[in-house]
C-alpha atoms as a PDB file:
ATOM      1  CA  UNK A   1      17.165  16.965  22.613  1.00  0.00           C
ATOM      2  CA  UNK A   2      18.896  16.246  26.119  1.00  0.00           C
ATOM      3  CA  UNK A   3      20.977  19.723  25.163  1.00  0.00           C
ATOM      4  CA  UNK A   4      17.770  21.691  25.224  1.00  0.00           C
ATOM      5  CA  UNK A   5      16.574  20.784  28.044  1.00  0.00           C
ATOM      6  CA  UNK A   6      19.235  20.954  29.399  1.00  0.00           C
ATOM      7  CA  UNK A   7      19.345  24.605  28.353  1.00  0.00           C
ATOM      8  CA  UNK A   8      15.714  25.533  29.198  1.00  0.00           C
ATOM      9  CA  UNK A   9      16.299  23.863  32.980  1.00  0.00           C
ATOM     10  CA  UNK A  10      19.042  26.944  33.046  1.00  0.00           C
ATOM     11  CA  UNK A  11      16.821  29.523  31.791  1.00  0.00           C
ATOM     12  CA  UNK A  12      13.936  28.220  34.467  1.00  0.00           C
ATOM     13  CA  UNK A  13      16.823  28.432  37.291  1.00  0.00           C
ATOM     14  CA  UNK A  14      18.181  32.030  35.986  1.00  0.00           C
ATOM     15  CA  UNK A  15      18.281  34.538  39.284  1.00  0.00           C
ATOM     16  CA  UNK A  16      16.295  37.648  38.767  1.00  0.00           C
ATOM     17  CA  UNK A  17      19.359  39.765  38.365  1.00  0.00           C
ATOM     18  CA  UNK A  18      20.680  38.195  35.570  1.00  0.00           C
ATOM     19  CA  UNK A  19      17.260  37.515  33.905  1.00  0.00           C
ATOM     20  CA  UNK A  20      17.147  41.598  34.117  1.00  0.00           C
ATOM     21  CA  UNK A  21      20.230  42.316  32.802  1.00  0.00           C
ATOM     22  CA  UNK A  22      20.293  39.520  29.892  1.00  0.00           C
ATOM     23  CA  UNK A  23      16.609  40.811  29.383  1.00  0.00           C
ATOM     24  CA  UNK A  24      17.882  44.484  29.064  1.00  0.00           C
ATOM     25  CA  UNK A  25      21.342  44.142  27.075  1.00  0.00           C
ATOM     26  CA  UNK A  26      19.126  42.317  24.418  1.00  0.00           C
ATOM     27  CA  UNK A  27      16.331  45.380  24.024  1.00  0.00           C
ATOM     28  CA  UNK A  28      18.877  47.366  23.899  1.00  0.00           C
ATOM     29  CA  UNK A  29      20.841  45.246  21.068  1.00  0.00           C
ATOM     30  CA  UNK A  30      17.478  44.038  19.064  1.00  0.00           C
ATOM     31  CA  UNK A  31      15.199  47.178  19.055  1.00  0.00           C
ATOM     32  CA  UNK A  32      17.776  49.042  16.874  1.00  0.00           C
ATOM     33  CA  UNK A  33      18.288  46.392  14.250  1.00  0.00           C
ATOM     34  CA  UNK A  34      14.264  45.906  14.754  1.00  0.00           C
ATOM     35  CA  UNK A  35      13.615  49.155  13.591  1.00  0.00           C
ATOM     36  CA  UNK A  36      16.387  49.183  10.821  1.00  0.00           C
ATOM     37  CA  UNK A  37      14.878  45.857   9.610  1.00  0.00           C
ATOM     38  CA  UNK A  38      11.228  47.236   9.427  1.00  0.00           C
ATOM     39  CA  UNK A  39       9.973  48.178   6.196  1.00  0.00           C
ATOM     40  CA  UNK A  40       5.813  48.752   7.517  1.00  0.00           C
ATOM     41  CA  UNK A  41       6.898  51.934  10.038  1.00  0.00           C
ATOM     42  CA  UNK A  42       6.925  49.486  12.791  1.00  0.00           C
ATOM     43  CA  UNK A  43       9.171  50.745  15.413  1.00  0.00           C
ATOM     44  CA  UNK A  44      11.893  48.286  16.921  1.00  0.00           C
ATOM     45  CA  UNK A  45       9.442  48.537  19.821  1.00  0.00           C
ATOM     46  CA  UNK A  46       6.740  47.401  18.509  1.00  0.00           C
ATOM     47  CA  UNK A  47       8.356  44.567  16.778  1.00  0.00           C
ATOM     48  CA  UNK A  48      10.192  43.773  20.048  1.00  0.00           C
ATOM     49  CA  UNK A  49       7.034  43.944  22.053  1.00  0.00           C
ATOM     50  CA  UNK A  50       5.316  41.415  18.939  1.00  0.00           C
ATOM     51  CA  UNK A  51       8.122  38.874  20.269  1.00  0.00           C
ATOM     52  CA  UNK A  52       7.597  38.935  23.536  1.00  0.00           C
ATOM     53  CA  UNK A  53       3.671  38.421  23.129  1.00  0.00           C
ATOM     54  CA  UNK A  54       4.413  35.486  21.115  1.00  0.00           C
ATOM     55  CA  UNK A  55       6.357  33.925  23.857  1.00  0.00           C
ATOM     56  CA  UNK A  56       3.808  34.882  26.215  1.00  0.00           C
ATOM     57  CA  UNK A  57       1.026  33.551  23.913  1.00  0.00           C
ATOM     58  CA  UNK A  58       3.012  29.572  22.905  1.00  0.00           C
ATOM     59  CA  UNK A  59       1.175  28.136  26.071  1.00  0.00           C
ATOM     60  CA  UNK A  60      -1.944  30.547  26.263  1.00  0.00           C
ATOM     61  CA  UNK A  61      -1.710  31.587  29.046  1.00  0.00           C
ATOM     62  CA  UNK A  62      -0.787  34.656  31.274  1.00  0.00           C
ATOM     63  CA  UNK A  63       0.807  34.219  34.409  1.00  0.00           C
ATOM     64  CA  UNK A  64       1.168  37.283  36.867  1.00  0.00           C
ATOM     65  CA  UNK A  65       5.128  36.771  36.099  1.00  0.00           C
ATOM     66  CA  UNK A  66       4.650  37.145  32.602  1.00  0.00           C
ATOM     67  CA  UNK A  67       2.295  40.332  33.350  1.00  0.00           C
ATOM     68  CA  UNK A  68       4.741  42.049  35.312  1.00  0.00           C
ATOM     69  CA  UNK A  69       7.287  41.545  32.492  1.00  0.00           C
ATOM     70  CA  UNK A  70       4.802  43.213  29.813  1.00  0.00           C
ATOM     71  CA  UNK A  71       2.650  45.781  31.910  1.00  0.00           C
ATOM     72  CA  UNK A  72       5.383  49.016  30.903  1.00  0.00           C
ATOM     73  CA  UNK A  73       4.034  48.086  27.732  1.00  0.00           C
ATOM     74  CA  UNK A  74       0.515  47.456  28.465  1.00  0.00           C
ATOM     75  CA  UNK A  75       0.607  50.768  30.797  1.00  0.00           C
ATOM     76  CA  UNK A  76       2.065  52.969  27.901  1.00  0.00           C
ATOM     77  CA  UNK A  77      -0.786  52.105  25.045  1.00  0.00           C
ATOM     78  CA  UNK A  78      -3.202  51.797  27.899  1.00  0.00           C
ATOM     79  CA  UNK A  79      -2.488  54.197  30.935  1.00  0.00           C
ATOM     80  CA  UNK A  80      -3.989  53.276  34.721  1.00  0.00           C
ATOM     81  CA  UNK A  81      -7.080  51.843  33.414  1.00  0.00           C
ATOM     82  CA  UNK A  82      -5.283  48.527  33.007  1.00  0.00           C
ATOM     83  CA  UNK A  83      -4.600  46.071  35.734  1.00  0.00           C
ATOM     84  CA  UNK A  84      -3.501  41.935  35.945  1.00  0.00           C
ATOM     85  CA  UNK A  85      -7.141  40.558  36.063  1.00  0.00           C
ATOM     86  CA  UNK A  86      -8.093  42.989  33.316  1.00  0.00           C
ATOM     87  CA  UNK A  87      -5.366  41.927  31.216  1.00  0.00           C
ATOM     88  CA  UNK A  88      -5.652  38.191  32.072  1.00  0.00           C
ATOM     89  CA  UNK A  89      -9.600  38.218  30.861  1.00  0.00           C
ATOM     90  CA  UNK A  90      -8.089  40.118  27.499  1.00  0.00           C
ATOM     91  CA  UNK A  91      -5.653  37.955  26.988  1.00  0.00           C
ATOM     92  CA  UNK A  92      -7.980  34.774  27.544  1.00  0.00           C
ATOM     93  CA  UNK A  93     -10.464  36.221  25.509  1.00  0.00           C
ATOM     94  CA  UNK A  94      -7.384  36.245  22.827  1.00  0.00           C
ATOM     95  CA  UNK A  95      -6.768  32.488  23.962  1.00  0.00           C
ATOM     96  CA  UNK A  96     -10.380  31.280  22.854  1.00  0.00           C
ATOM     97  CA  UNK A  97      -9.781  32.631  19.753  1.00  0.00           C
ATOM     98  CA  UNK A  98      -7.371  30.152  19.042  1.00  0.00           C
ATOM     99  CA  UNK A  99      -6.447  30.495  15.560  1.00  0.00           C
ATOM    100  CA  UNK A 100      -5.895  34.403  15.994  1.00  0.00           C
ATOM    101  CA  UNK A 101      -3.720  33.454  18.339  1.00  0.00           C
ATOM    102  CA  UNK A 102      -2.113  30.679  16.831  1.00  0.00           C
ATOM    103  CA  UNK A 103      -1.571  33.156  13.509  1.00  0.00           C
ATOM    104  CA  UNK A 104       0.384  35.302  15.418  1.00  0.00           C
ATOM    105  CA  UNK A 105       2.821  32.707  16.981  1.00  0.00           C
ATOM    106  CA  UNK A 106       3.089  31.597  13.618  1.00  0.00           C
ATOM    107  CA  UNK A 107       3.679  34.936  12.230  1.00  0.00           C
ATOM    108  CA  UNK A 108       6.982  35.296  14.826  1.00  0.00           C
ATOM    109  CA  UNK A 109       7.898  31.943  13.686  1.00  0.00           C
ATOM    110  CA  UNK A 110       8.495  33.132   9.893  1.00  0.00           C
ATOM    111  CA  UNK A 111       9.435  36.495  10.943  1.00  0.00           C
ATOM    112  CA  UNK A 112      12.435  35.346  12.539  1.00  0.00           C
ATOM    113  CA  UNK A 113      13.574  33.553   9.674  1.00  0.00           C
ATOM    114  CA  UNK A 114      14.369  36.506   8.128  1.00  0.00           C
ATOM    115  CA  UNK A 115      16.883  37.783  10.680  1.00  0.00           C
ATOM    116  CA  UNK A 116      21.128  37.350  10.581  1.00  0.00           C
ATOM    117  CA  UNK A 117      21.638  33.840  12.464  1.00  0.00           C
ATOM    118  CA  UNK A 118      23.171  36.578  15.284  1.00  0.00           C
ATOM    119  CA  UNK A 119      20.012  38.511  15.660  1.00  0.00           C
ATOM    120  CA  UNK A 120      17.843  35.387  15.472  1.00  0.00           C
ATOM    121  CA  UNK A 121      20.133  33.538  18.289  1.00  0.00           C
ATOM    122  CA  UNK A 122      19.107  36.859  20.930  1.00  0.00           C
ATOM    123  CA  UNK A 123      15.591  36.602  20.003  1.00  0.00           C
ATOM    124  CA  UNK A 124      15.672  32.695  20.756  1.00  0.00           C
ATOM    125  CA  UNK A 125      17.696  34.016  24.114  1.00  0.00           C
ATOM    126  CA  UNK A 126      14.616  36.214  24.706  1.00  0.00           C
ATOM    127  CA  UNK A 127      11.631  34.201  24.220  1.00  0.00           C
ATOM    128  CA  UNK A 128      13.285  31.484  26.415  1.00  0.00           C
ATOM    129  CA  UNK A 129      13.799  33.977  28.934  1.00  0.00           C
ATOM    130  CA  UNK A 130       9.951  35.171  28.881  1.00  0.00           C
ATOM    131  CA  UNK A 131       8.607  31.376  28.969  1.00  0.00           C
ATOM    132  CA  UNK A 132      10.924  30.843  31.742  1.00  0.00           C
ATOM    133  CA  UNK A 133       9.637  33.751  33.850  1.00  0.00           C
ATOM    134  CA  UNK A 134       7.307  31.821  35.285  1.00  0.00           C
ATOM    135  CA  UNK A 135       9.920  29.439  36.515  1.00  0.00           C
ATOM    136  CA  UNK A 136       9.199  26.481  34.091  1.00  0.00           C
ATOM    137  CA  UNK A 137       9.565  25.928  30.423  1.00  0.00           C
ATOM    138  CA  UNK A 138       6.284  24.493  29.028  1.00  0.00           C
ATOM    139  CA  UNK A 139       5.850  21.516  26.594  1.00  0.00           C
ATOM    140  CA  UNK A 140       4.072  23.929  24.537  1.00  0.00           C
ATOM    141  CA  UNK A 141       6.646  26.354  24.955  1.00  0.00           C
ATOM    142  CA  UNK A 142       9.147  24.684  24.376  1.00  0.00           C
ATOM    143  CA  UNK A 143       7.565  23.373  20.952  1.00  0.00           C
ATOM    144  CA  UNK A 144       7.379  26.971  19.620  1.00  0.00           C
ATOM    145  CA  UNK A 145      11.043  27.572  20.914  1.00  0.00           C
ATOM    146  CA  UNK A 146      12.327  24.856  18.647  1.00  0.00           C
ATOM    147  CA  UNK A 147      10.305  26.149  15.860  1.00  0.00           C
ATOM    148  CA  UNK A 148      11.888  29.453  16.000  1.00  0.00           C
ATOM    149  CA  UNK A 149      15.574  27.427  16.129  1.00  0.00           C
ATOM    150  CA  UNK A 150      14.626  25.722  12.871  1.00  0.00           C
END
């Protein structure tokens, strides 16, 4: 337990620059194998973009960090007519509806399982670095981070 923490205090302490670049090499590792591994027509993407909302969603909320991170992808399904407060009243909307929301965590949760121990290891590396965008690690994040290690 002291090891994770330990972990998650470096991922909360990451500078920008690296979180960028360890943030990029892995899209551009994991949305290949995504798409190979999809058998529904969902593109790497998507599936990509399914794990980063998860990580977002394991403490319910959105922070304007965590916006920041995901607006390319709200802007491309949604165009201009999207901004942070907008988003933030979707996504709490999403939040009340707490088992929705708590299905889809879940649903990442099994996903993963079905990944190479490689693949699943950069997805962990991921969602630890979109919890820690904010600068902290919840409690509740941190629970659905060890779920996706088990």
């Amino acid at each position: 337990m002291k090891d994770f923490d330990k972990i998650c205090k470096d991922f909360e302490n990451i500078d920008i620059d690296t979180y960028a670049a360890v943030l990029t090499e892995k899209a551009m590792k994991l949305i290949p194998a995504l798409s190979a591994f999809s058998e529904d027509g969902l593109s790497g993407v998507e599936i990509f973009a399914s794990f980063i909302y998860g990580a977002i969603a394991a403490d319910g909320k959105l922070s304007e960090d965590e916006y920041a991170l995901i607006y390319p992808l709200l802007h491309a399904f949604f165009g201009d007519s999207i901004n942070y407060e907008d988003a933030k009243r979707a996504f709490s909307s999403l939040s009340k509806e707490h088992k929705e929301l708590k299905n889809m965590v879940d649903d990442m949760v099994d996903l993963i399982g079905c990944f190479s121990d490689e693949m699943k290891a950069d997805i962990i590396i991921v969602a630890m670095l979109i919890c820690a965008v904010d600068g902290k690690i919840s409690l509740k994040e941190k629970n659905w981070i060890k779920k996706l290690i088990k």
